[in-house]
Structure formats: C-alpha cells, structure tokens
Protein backbone atom coordinates (compact mmCIF):
# COMPACT_ATOMS: atom_id res chain seq x y z
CA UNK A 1 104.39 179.98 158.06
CA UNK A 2 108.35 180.83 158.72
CA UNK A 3 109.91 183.81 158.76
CA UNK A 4 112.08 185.19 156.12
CA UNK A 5 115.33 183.07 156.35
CA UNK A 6 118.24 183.04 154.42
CA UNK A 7 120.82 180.46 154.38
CA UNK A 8 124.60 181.61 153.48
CA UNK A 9 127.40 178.98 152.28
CA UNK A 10 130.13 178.02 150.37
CA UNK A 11 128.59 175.78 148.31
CA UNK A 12 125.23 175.26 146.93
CA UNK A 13 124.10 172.65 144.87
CA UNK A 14 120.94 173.14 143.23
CA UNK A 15 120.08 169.90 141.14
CA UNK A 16 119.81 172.06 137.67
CA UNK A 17 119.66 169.45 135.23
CA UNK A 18 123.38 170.43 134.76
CA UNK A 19 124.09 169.59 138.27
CA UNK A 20 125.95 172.80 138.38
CA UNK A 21 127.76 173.88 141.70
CA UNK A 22 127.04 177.56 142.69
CA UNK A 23 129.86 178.86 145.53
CA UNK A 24 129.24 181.32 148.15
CA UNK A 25 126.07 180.58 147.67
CA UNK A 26 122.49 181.82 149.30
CA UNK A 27 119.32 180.28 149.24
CA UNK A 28 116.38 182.60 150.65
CA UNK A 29 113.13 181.21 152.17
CA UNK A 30 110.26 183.23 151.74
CA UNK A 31 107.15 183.82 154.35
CA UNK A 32 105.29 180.78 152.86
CA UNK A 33 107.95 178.41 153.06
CA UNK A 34 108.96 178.21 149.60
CA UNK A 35 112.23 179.24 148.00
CA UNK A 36 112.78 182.72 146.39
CA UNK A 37 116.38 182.83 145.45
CA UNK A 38 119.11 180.57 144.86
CA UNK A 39 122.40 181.58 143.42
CA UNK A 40 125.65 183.86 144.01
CA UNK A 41 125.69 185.80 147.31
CA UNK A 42 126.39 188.74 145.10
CA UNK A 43 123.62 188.55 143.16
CA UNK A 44 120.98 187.78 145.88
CA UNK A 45 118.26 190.84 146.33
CA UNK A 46 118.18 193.14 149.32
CA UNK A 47 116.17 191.91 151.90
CA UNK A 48 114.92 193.66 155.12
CA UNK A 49 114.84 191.78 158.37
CA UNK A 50 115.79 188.73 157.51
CA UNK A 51 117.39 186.35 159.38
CA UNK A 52 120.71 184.90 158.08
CA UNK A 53 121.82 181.32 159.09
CA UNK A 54 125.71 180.97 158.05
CA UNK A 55 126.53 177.48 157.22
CA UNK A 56 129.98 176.04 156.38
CA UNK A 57 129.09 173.30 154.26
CA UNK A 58 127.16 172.33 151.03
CA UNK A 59 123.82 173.49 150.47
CA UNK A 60 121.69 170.84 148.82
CA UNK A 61 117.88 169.80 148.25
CA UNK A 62 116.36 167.20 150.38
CA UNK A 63 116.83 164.30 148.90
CA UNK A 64 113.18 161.95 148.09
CA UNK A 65 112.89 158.64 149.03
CA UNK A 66 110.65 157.19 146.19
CA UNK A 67 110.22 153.99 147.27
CA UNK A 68 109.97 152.71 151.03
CA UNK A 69 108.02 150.75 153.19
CA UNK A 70 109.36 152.75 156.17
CA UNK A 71 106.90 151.16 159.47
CA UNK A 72 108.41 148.14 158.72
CA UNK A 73 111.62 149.64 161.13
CA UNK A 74 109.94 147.25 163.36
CA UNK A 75 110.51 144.54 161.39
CA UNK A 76 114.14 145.34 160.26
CA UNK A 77 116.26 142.26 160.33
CA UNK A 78 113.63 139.54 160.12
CA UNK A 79 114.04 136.77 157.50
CA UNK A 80 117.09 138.50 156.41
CA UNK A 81 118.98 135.68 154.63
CA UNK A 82 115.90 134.68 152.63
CA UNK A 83 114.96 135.43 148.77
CA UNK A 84 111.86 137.69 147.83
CA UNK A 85 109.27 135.41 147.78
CA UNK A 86 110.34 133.06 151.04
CA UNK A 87 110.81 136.31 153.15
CA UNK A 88 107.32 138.02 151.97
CA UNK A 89 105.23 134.32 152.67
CA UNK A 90 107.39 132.82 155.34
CA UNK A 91 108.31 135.66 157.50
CA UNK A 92 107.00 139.44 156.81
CA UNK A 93 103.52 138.94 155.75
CA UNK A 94 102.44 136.83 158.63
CA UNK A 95 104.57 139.27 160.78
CA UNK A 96 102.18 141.97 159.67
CA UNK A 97 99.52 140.37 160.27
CA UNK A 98 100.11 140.87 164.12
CA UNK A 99 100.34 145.06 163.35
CA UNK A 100 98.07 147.51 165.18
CA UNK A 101 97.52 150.44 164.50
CA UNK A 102 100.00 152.06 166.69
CA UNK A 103 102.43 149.70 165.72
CA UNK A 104 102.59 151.04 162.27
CA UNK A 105 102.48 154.65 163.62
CA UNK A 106 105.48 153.97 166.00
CA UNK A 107 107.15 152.08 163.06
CA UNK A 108 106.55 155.17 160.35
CA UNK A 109 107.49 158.02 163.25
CA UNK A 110 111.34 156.19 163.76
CA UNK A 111 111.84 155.50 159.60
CA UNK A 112 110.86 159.46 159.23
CA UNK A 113 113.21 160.47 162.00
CA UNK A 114 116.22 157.76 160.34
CA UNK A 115 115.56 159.31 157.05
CA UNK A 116 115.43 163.05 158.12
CA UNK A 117 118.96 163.00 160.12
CA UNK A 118 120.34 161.42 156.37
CA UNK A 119 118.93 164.31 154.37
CA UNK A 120 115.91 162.30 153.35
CA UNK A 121 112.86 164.84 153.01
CA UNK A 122 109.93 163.35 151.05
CA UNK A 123 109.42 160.00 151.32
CA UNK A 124 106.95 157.78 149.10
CA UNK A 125 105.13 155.04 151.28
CA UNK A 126 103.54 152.54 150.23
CA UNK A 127 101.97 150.61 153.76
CA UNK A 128 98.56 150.44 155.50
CA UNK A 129 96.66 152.51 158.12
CA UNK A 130 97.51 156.14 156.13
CA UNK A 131 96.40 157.94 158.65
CA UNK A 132 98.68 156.63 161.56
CA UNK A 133 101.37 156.76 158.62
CA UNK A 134 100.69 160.23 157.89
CA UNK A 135 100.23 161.55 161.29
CA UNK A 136 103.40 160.23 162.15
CA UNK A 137 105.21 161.99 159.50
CA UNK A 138 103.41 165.03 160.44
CA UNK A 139 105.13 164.82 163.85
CA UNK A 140 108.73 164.42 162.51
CA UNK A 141 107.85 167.12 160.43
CA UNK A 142 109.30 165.20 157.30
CA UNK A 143 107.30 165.39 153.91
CA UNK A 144 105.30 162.15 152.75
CA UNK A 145 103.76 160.97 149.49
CA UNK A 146 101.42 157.99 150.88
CA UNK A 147 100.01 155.44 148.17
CA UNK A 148 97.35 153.61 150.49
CA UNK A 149 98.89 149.83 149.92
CA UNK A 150 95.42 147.77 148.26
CA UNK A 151 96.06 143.87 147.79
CA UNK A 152 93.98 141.33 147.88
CA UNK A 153 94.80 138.26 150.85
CA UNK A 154 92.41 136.44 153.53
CA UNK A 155 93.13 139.85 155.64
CA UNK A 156 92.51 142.65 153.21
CA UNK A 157 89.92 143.13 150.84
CA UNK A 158 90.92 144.93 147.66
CA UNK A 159 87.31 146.91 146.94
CA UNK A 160 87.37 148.27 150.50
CA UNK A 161 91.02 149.05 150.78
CA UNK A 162 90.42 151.03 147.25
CA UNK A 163 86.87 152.76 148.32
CA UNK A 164 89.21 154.08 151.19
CA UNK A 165 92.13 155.52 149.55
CA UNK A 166 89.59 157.53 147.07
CA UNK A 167 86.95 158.77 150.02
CA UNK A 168 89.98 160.09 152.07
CA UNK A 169 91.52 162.05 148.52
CA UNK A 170 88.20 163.02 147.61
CA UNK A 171 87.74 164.57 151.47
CA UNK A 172 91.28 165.89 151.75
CA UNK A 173 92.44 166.48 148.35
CA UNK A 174 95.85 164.81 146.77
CA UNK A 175 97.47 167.53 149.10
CA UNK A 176 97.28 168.70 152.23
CA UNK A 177 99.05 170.07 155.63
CA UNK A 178 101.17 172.38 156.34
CA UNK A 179 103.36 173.33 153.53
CA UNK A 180 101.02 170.57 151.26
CA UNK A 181 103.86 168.26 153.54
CA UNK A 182 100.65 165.40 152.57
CA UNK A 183 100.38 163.71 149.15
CA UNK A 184 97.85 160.64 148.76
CA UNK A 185 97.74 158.52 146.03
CA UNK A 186 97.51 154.81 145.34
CA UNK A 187 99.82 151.48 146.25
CA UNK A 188 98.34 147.96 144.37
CA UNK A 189 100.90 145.68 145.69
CA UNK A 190 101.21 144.58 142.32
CA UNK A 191 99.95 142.19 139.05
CA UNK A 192 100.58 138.98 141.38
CA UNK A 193 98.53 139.89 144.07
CA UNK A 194 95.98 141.76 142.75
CA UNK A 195 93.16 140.43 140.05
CA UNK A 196 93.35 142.28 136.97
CA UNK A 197 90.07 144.21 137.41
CA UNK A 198 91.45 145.97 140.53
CA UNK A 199 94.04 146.78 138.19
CA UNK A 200 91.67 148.71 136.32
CA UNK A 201 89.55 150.09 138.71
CA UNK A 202 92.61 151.49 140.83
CA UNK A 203 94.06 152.74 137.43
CA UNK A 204 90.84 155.00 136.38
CA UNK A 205 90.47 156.18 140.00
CA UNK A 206 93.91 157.67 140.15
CA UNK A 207 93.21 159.45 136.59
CA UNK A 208 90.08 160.98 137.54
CA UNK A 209 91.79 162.38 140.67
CA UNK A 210 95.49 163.32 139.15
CA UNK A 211 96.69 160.56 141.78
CA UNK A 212 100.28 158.86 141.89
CA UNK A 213 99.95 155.03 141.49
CA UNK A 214 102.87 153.06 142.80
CA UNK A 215 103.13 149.45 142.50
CA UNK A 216 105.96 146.59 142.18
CA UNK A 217 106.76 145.11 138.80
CA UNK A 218 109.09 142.58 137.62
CA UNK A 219 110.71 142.90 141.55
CA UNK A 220 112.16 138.80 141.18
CA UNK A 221 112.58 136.89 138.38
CA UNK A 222 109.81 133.96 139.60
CA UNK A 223 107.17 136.25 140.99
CA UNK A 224 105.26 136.45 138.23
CA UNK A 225 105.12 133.63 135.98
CA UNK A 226 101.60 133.03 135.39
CA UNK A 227 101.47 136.73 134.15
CA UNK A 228 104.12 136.24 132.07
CA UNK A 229 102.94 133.21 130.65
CA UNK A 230 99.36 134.84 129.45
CA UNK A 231 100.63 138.52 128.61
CA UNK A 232 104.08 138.41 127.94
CA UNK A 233 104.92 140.25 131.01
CA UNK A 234 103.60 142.89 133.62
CA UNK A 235 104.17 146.10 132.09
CA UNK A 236 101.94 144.62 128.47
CA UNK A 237 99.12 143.38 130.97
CA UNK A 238 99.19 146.96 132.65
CA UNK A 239 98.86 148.16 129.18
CA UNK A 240 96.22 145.87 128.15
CA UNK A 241 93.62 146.75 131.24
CA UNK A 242 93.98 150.49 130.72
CA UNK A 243 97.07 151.08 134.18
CA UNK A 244 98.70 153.89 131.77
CA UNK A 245 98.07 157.17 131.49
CA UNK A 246 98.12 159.07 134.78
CA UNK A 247 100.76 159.33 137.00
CA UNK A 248 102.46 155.62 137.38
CA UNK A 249 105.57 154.79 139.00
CA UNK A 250 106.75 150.91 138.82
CA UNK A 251 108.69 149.99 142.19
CA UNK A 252 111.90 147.82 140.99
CA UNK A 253 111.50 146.55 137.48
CA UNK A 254 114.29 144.73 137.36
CA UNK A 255 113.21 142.47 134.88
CA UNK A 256 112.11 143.97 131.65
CA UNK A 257 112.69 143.32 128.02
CA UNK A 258 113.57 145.82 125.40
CA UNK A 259 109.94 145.88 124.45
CA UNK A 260 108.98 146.48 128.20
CA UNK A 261 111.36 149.46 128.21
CA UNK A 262 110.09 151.22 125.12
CA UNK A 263 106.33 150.44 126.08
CA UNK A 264 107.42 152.52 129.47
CA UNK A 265 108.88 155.14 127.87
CA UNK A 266 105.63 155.42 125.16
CA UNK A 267 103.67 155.33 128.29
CA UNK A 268 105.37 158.12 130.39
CA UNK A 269 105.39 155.92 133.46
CA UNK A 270 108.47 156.11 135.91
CA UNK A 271 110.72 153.74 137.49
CA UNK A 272 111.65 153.70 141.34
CA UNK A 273 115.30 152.14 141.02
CA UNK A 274 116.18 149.97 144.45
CA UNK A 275 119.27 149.04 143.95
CA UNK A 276 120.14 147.86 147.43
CA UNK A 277 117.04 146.04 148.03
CA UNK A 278 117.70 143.95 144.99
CA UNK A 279 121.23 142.86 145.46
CA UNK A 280 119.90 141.80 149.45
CA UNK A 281 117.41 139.56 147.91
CA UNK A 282 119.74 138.53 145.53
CA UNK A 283 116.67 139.84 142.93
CA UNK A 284 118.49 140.98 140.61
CA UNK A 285 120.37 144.31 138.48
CA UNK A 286 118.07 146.56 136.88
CA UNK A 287 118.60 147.77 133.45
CA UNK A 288 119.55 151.66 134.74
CA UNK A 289 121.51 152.83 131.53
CA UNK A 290 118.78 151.43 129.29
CA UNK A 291 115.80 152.57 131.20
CA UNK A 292 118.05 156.32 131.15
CA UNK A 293 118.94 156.32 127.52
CA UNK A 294 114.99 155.76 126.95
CA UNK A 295 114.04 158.99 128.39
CA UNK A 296 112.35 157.28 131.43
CA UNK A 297 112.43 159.16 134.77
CA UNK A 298 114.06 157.70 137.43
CA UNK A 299 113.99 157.84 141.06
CA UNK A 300 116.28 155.98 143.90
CA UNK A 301 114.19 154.45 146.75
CA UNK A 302 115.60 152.00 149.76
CA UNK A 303 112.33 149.78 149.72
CA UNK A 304 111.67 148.94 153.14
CA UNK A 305 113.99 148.57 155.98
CA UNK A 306 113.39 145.08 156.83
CA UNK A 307 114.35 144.18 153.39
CA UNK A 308 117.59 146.70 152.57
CA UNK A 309 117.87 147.04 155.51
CA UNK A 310 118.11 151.01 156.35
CA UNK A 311 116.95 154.16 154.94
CA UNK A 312 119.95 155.93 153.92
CA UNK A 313 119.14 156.72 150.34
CA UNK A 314 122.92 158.67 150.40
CA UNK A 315 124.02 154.23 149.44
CA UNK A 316 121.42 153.91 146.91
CA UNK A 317 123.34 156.55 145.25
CA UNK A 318 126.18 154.58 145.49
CA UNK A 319 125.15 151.39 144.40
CA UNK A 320 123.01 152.58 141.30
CA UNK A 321 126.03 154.15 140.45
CA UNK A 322 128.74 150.84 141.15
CA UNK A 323 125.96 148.43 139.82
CA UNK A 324 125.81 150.54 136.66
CA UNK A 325 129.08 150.26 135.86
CA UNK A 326 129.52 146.46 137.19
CA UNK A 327 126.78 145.64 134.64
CA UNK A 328 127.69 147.28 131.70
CA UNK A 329 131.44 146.62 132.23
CA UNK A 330 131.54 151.06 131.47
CA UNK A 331 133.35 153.15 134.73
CA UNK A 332 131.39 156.20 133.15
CA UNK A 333 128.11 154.65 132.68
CA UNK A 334 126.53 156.66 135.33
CA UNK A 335 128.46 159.55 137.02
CA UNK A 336 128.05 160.79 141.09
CA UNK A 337 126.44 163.93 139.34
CA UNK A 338 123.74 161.45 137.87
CA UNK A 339 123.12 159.50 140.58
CA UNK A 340 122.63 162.73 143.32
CA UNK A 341 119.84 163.79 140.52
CA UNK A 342 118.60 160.77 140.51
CA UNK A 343 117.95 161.22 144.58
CA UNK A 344 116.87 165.09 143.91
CA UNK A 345 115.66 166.30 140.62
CA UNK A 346 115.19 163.19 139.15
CA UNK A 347 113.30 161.41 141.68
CA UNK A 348 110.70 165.12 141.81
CA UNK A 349 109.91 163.84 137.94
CA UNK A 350 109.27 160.25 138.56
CA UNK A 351 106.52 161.99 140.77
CA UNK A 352 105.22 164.32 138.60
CA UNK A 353 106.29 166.96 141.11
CA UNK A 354 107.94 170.64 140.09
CA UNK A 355 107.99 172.09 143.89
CA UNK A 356 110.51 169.68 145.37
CA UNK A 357 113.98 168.19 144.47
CA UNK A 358 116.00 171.18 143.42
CA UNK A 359 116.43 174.56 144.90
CA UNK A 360 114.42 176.72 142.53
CA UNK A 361 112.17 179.79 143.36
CA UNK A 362 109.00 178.75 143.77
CA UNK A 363 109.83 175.13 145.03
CA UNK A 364 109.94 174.18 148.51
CA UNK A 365 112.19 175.11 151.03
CA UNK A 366 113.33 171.01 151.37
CA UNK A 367 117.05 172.01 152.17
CA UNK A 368 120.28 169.59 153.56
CA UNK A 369 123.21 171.49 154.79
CA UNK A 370 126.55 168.87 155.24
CA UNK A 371 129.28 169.91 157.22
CA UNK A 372 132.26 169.35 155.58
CA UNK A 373 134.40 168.78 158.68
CA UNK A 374 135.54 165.68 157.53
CA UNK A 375 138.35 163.74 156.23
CA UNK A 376 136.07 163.30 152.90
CA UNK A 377 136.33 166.80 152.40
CA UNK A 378 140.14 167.54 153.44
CA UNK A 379 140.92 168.37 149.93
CA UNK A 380 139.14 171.72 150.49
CA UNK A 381 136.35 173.05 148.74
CA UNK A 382 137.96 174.71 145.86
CA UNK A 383 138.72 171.48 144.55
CA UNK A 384 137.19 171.15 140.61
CA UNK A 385 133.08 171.06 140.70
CA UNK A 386 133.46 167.03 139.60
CA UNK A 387 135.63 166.76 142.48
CA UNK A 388 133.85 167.64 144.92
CA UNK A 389 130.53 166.15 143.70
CA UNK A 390 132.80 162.89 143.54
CA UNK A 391 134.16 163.67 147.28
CA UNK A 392 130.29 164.43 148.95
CA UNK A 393 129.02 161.05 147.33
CA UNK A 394 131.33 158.52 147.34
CA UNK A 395 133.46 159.65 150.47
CA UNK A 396 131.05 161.30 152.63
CA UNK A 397 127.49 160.07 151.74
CA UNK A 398 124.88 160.50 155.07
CA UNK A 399 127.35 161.10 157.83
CA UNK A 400 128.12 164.37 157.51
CA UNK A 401 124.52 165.85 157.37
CA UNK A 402 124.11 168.48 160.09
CA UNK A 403 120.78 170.75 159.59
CA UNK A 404 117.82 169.98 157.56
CA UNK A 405 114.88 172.41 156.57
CA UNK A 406 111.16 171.17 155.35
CA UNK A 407 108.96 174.02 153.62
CA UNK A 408 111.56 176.33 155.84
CA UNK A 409 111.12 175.19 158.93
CA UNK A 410 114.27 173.71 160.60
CA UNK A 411 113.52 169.89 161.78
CA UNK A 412 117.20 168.66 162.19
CA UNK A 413 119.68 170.55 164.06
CA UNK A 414 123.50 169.13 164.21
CA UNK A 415 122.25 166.19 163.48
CA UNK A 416 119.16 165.09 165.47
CA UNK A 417 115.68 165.76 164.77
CA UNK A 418 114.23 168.98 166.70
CA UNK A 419 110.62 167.63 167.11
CA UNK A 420 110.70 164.09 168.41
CA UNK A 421 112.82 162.76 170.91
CA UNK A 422 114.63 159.70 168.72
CA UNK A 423 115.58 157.21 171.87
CA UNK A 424 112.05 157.46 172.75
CA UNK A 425 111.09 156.65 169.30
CA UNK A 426 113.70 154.07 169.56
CA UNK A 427 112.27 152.24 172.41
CA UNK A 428 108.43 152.10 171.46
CA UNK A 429 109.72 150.48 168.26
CA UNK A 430 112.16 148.25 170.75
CA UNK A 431 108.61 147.64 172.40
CA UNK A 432 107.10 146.31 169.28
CA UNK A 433 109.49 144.24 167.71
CA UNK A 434 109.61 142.10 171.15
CA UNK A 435 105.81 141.45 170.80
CA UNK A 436 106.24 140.40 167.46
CA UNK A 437 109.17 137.82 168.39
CA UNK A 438 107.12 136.84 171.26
C-alpha cells in the first residue's frame, strides 16, 4: 500500500491512443497503488492530505519491455560478432549450461536495476529458474511478466519444464505480489527446438489458465527450414497443432509472408518487434508497417543483453522507427508518437493487459518522470506537441530519466534505484561472468 501521492508537472503524456500531450499536468496515485486521475491540474479533484511531488519534466508511463532475456547481463558481450545460430550453439547455450541458480538471480537482479534507471517497468522474461528470476525482480521492485522458458536439449526436459510452469500458476495464480508486480505464463523456445506435441500441450495449458505464451518465430532466415519445408512456415504449423487462441505473442518474426501476416492477424496473436537484436545478428528487418496496417499489436522488446547488447528499450524506439522508414524507403512510415506507443500502450495490448502502459484511472501507478535539463530539450517545452514528442525520443531517449514509480511506490530516485545497491549488483555479476570465462 502507498499513500495518497500526487505528482505535478508540465507535461504529461498519457499514451491515449492519440498520443495526446496534457500540460501542467497531475497524475494522482491512490491508496492501492493504482492511478485515479490524469489530466489538467485544473481539473484534478480536491484531495485531503495528500502528498504532492513537483516534478519539472515529462510525466510518462513506464515503458514494457516485451521481450528480454535479461539474466543473461552475465553473459553480455560473448560471441558478439557471430550470427543467430553460431552464437546460440557455439557460445551461449553451452555458456548456460554452467548457470546456477544464483547466477541467474544475480544476472535478472542487475538487468531489472539497468532497465528501471531507463524507464523500463514491466519486463517480459523468458529464462529458467522463475523463481530466482522473480524474486529478483521483486527486490528491484520492477514489474515482471515471466514465461517459464520449456525446450527440449540433453539438459532440459520439455514435459517436466511444462508440469512446472502450470503447478507453480495453478499454486500462485497468473498474478501475484505486491501490486500483482508477478505475471506467469509460458516461454517454448520455439518450433525448432521443441517437437510439435509440446507445441500443443503448452498451447492448451496456457488456454485453460488465461496464460501468456511467448515464443520465437521466424527469428533468422535458416533456423527453421525443416519446418518450412513440411508446413510452409511456423506461424501455419502453430495453426495446424491448435498454438492459437489464447494469449500468444511471437518474439521477432522477422520472416513472414503475406499469408503469415493475415493468418496472425485472423488469429489475434501479437508480435514482440526487436529491432536491435536483429540488425546485431544481422537477422534481418521485420515487416513493422505491414504487421501495423494488419491490425496486429505490437510491442518493442531488446531480446537479451548478450545479444543487443543492453536494455534500453528508449533505442528500440529509435530503430523500429529508422528501420521503418529505411525499409519502406517512406520518412513518415512510422512517427516518434508511434513508436513511444509501441513501448507503452501498445506493448500493454500485445499482452493482453488494460492496467499498465498508459496513465489511466484504474491502471497502475507505472510512472517515468524525465528531467528536461538538457540540451535535447533547450527549445523549451512550449514547443508544438509533435515537437516535443520528436525532441524526448530522438534527442533525449534514456538519459534524462530521473524518478520512476511501480504500483506508486518510488524505486528510482535521480536516477539510481532506491532498493538495491547497483555496484554491488555490479560486482556479483562481475563475479559470475569470470567463472564463466574461466
């Protein structure tokens, strides 16, 4: 529970689907965490003790992740010049291999500290040992959506890692913690790695529980030949062994045909869009405007950070933006106003999820104040809305975020995370890594 808070600015942005810009702005927090206003400082209600922060920048949601691989911070930089494929067999998989338990708890606990001090809020995981996963995000204080990762390799077993992930929903529920800052759901790796019954099985589980499903599809343009070869592609076998009709969002998809697109968009399944991932590996340009103009939603993820190799989503708004236009040879083909919904609201509808990604009563209290003390921003603030949407994401991106708020409870201040201490983080990671070059 926090108190009654509320948060005074010049400029709020609350991811309407208009992407409209509200100025002196306030956004109140209720007891419970959630929001209960958001609009003109003249209109907001009366309100007895209640404690008033003043900020002097832009009021924004917290931005969602919705696609990472975030322990792997202690793996960032390994295999680094390599292609999808080399880097997953030659260098990360058997790096993972060496993991404990607390490795992967130390690795989560850093990428959820990185992410929060860049405005990052809810992150969807996709990675092994949940619990350490979520227990670390628990401690930053950040907001997780955790599909349990289930593949099939002389390590893992596919059954058992699936038996898992349902027990611990069907113990715990989809949600839980404070301020429901827990979501589980499911991760298949995807159609390569995984036999086509799995497929299934993990499919109906996550329908009879109202369960996410996130998985990689059509990720490099070799990866899954033999699939294509028998069904045509990925998404058509996912249709043919029943994947559709929950919840589904498809990591990547670089690769899809016209038909693929439409089957997507008859299906209601989402796309995680990656762009910076896929230009690293040299995997590829996904089809953004197309996937857009078919209604599908879309959400910006960083994959992991030993394959992008940070977690600043604030670039992946940049580059689904630049790639857009380099790709369809169109400067207007996606706008900075699409792309921050794409982090925000967009990203809270590739999840099925109505209480984060915009600043709505009744949502979440996920909130990113940036200060604007900063050459991006010497222009001023009464600049045009389009202007100064343009100026926070293409000039100032990450840098300038100063306080962040989950479910209403401060966890950044001026920049660094109030509840872990982020050299220490630092250095158990440090710790790790060297054990894995050793």
């Amino acid at each position: 529970m926090s108190e009654v808070r509320r948060l005074h600015a010049p400029v709020a942005l609350p991811a309407d689907p208009d992407c409209s810009v509200l100025r002196d702005a306030a956004v109140d927090i209720g007891p419970a965490g959630r929001i209960s206003y958001c609009g003109p400082m003249s209109a907001a209600p009366t309100l007895e003790e209640v404690a008033v922060t003043e900020c002097t920048g832009i009021l924004l949601p917290g931005l969602i992740n919705a696609h990472a691989h975030s322990p792997m911070t202690v793996m960032r930089g390994m295999g680094g010049e390599l292609p999808l494929l080399r880097w997953l067999h030659e260098v990360i998989w058997p790096a993972e291999a060496q993991l404990r338990p607390e490795d992967i708890r130390a690795g989560m606990l850093l990428g959820s500290v990185e992410m929060l001090g860049r405005g990052v809020t809810t992150s969807v995981e996709m990675y092994f040992e949940g619990e350490q996963v979520a227990d670390a995000v628990l401690e930053s204080g950040g907001r997780l959506v955790l599909t349990s990762a289930i593949i099939q390799t002389p390590v893992y077993d596919w059954r058992k890692l699936l038996s898992e992930a349902s027990a611990w929903i069907d113990a715990d529920g989809v949600r839980f913690g404070p301020g429901d800052r827990i979501e589980l759901g499911y991760g298949p790796h995807s159609a390569y790695t995984l036999p086509v019954e799995a497929l299934e099985q993990i499919g109906e589980a996550a329908r009879s529980r109202g369960a996410l499903i996130t998985t990689h599809v059509a990720e490099a343009a070799g990866e899954d030949a033999k699939q294509r070869e028998e069904y045509g592609s990925v998404p058509r076998l996912l249709a043919s062994h029943g994947f559709y009709g929950g919840r589904v969002l498809l990591a990547h998809a670089v690769h899809l045909s016209d038909a693929d697109i439409a089957l997507l968009a008859g299906n209601n399944v989402s796309v995680a869009h990656c762009p910076g991932s896929n230009a690293k590996l040299a995997s590829g340009i996904a089809r953004l405007t197309d996937l857009r103009s078919a209604g599908i939603p879309i959400g910006l993820g960083t994959d992991g950070p030993a394959s992008n190799d940070d977690l600043d989503l604030w670039e992946e708004l940049q580059l689904s933006a630049m790639l857009a236009r380099l790709s369809t040879s169109d400067a207007m083909a996606v706008t900075g106003a699409d792309a921050l919904l794409m982090a925000t609201r967009g990203a809270a509808d590739s999840l099925g999820r109505t209480d984060i990604g915009a600043l709505e009563p009744g949502r979440w209290a996920d909130i990113v104040h940036v200060n604007v003390d900063d050459p991006a921003f010497a222009t001023g603030l009464d600049v045009p809305d389009e202007q100064l949407i343009a100026n926070l994401v293409w000039a100032a991106g990450s840098r300038r975020v100063s306080d962040v708020w989950v479910a209403g409870e401060p966890v950044v201040a001026d920049g660094e995370t109030t509840r872990v201490d982020r050299r220490k983080a630092q250095a158990e990671v440090a710790a790790v890594a060297a054990r894995l070059r050793a």
